[in-house]
Protein backbone atom coordinates (compact mmCIF):
# COMPACT_ATOMS: atom_id res chain seq x y z
CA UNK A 1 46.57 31.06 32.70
CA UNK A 2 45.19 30.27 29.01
CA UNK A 3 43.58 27.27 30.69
CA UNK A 4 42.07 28.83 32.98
CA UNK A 5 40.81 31.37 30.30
CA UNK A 6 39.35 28.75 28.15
CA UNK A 7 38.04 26.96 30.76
CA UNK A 8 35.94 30.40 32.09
CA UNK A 9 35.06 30.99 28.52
CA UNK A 10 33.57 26.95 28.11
CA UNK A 11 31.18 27.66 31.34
CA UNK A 12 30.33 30.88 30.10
CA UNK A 13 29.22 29.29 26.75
CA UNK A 14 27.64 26.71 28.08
CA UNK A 15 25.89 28.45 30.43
CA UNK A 16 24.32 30.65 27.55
CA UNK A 17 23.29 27.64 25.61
CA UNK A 18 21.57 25.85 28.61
CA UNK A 19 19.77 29.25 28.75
CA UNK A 20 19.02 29.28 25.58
CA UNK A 21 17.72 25.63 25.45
CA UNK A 22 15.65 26.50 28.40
CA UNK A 23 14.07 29.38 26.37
CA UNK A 24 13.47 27.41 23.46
CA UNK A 25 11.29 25.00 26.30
CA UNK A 26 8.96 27.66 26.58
CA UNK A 27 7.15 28.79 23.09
CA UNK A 28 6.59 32.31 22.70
CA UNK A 29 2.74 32.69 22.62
CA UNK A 30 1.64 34.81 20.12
CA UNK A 31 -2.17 35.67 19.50
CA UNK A 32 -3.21 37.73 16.64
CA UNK A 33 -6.48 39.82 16.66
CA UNK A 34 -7.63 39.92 13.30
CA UNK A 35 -10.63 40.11 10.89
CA UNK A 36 -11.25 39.77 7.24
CA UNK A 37 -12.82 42.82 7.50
CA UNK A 38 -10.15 44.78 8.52
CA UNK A 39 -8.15 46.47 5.49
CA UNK A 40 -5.06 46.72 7.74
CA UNK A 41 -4.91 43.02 9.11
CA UNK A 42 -3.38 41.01 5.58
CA UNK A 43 -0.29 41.99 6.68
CA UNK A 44 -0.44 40.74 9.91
CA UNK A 45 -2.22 37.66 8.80
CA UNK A 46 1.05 37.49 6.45
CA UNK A 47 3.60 37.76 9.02
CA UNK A 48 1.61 34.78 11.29
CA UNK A 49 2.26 32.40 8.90
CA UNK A 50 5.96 33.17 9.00
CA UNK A 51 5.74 32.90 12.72
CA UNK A 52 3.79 29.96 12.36
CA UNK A 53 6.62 27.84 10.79
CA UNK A 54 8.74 28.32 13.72
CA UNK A 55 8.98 25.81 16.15
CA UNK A 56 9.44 28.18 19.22
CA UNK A 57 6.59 29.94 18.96
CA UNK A 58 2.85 29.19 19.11
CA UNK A 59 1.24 31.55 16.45
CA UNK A 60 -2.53 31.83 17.32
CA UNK A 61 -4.85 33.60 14.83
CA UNK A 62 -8.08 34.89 16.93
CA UNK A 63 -10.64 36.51 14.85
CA UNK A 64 -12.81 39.03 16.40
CA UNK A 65 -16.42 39.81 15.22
CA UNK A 66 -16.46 43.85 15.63
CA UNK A 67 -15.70 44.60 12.46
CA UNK A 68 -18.35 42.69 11.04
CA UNK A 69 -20.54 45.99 10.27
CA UNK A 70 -19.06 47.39 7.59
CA UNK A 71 -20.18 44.67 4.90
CA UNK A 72 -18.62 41.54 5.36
CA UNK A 73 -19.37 38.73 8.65
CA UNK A 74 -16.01 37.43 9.26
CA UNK A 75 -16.71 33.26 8.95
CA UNK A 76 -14.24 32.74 11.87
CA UNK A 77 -14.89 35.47 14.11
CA UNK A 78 -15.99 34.29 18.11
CA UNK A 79 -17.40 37.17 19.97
CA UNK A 80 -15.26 34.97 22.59
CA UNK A 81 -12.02 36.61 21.45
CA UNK A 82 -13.36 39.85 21.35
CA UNK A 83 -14.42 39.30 24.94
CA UNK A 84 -10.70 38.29 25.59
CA UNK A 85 -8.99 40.66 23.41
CA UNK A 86 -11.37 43.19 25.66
CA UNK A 87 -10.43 41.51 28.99
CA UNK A 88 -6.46 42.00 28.10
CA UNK A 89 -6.59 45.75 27.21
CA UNK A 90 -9.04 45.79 30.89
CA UNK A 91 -5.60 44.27 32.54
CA UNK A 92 -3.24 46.48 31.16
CA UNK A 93 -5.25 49.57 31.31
CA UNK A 94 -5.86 50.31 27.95
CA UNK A 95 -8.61 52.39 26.73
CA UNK A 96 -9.44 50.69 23.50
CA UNK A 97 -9.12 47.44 21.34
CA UNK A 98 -7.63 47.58 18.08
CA UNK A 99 -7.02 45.18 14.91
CA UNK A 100 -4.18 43.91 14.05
CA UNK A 101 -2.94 43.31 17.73
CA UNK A 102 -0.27 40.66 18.20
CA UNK A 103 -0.40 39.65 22.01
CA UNK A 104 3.36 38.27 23.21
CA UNK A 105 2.85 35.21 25.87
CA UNK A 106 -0.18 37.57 27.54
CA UNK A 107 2.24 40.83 28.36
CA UNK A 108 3.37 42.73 25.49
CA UNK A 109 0.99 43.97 22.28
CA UNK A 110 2.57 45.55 19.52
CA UNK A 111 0.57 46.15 16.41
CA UNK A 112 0.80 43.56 14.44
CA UNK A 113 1.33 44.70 10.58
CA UNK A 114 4.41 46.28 11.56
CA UNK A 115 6.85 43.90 11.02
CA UNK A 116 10.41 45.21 13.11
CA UNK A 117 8.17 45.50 16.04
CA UNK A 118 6.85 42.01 15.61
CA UNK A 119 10.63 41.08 15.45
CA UNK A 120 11.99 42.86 18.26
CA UNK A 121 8.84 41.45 20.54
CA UNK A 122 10.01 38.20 19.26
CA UNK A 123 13.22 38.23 19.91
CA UNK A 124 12.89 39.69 23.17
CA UNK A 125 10.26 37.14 24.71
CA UNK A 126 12.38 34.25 23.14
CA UNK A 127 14.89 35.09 25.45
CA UNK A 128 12.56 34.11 28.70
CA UNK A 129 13.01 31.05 30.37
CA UNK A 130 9.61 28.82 31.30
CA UNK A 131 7.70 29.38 34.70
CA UNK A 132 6.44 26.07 33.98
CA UNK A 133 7.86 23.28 32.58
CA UNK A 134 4.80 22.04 30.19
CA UNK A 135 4.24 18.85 28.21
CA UNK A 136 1.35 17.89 26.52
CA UNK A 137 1.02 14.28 24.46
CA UNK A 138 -2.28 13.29 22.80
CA UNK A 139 -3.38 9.88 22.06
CA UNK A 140 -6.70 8.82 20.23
CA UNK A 141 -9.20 11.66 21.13
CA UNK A 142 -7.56 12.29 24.69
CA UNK A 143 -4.76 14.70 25.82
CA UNK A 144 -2.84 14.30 28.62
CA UNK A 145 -1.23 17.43 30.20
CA UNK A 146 1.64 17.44 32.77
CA UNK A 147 2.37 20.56 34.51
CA UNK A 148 5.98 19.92 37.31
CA UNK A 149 6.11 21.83 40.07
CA UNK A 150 6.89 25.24 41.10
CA UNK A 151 8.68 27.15 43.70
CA UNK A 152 5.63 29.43 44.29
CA UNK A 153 2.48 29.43 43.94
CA UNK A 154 -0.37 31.06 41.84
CA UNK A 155 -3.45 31.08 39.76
CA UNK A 156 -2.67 29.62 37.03
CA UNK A 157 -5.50 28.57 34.07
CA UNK A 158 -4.59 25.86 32.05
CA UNK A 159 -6.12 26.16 28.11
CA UNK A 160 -6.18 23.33 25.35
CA UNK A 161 -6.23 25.59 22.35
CA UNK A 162 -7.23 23.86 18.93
CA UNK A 163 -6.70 25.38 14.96
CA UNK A 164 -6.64 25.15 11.77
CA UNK A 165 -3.10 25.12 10.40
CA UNK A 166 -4.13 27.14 7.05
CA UNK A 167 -7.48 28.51 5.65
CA UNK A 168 -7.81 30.84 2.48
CA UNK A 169 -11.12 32.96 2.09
CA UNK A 170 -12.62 34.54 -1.21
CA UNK A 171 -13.55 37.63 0.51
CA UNK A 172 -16.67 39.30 -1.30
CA UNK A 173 -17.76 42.74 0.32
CA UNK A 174 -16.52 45.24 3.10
CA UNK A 175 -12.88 46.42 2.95
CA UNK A 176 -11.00 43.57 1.61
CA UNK A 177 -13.31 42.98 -1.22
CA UNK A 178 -12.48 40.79 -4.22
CA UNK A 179 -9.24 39.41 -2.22
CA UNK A 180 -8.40 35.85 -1.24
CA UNK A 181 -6.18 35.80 1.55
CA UNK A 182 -4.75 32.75 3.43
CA UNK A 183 -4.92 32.24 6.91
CA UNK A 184 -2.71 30.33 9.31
CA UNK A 185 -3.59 28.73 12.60
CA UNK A 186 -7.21 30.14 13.09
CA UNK A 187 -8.48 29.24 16.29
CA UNK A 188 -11.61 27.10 16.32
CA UNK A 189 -11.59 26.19 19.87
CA UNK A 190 -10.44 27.63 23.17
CA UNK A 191 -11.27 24.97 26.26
CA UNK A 192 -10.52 25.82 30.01
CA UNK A 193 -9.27 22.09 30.97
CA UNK A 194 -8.11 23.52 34.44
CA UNK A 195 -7.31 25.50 37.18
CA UNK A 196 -3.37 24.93 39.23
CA UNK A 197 -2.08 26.33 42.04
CA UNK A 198 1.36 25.11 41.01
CA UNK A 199 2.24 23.51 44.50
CA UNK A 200 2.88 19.93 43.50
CA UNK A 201 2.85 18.41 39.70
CA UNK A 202 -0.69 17.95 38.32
CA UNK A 203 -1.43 16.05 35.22
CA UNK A 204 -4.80 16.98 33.27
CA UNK A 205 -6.73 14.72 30.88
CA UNK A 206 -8.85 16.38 28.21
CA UNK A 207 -10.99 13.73 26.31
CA UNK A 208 -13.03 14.24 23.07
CA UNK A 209 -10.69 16.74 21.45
CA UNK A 210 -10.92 17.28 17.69
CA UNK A 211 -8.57 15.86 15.45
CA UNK A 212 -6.95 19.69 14.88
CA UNK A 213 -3.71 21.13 15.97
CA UNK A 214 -3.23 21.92 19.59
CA UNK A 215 -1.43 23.92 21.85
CA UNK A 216 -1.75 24.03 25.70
CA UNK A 217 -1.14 27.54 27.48
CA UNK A 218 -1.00 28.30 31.06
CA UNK A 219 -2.19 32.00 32.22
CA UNK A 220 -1.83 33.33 35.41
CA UNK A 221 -5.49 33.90 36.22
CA UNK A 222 -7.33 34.17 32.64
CA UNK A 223 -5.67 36.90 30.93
CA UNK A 224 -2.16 37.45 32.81
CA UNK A 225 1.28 36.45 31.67
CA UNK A 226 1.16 32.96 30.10
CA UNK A 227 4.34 31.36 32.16
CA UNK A 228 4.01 28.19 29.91
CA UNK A 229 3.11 26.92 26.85
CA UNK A 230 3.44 23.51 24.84
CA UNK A 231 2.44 21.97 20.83
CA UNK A 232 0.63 19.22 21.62
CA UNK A 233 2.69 16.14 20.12
């Protein structure tokens, strides 16, 4: 009987850590909409470079130009991201856009200065196993992407993301004035490399990349759940 107990309670365990190790497979995409012209967003900006220095996440900082009115230009905003950060809120019928916004692998938004929300969101989408099992190797100026098969089939967009790890700013005018705040993973490039159906594996090549960071993301369509996600090693 105690043999049989210890036996149940080794599957049960190691059924929770293959789960978990197939969670930790799949990086929790995080995008931050931010500007340097937003008084609320150091915070946030604060808490992505704590989420940046985890492994199991991909913490993307996307900095959007509407703020850009009140006095200061934000020198890494891309009217790009506020075109996605506008597309998301579209898909989940929201009415407005808002900085800071922490996006959760394409489904969940929480605001992103407050930090127990961030945490909770967190640890909820760490939880999720991958769609998509994702890995992504560069060599010279050339990635090469390899998506395995799925069980179903979609839409799926495939992105090579590239940033800069960490970026500090001498802010001069506008709401932040006089403060120098520090930046992590600031997006400087957002390519569409492909388009999947997921039916059979596909590798991608993406040549000329820049000699940045990278991460890889695949969306359901262009602004749905992202189902998988790799660093690029």
């Amino acid at each position: 009987m105690v043999r049989n107990w210890i036996a149940g309670l080794a599957l049960v365990m190691g059924l929770a850590a293959a789960s978990q190790a197939a969670a930790q497979d799949r990086p929790v995409v995080v995008e931050l909409f931010t500007s340097q012209g937003c008084s609320s967003c150091p915070p946030a900006d604060a808490i992505l470079h704590d989420l940046a220095s985890d492994p199991n996440v991909i913490a993307l900082a996307l900095h959007v130009d509407y703020w850009d009115y009140i006095g200061w230009k934000d020198s890494f905003a891309n009217p790009a991201f506020t075109k996605r950060q506008r597309r998301y809120a579209s898909q989940q019928s929201e009415r407005m856009v808002y900085t800071p916004q922490m996006m959760f692998n394409g489904i969940e938004h929480v605001v992103g200065n407050r930090k127990s929300n961030v945490r909770e969101a967190l640890k909820r989408h760490k939880t999720l196993a991958p769609v998509v099992d994702v890995a992504a190797q560069k060599k010279g100026n050339s990635v090469s992407i390899r998506l395995a098969p799925l069980s179903k089939t979609g839409d799926f967009t495939v992105f090579l993301v590239s940033y800069r790890a960490q970026s500090t700013v001498d802010i001069k005018r506008g709401e932040n004035a006089g403060r120098k705040i520090s930046y992590a993973n600031v997006v400087t490039g957002w390519q569409k490399v492909g388009r999947w159906n997921g039916r059979s594996g596909k590798t991608i090549t993406a040549n000329g990349v820049p000699s940045q960071p990278m991460a890889v993301l695949v969306q359901n369509g262009d602004v749905g759940e992202i189902v998988g996600s790799a660093h690029v090693n």
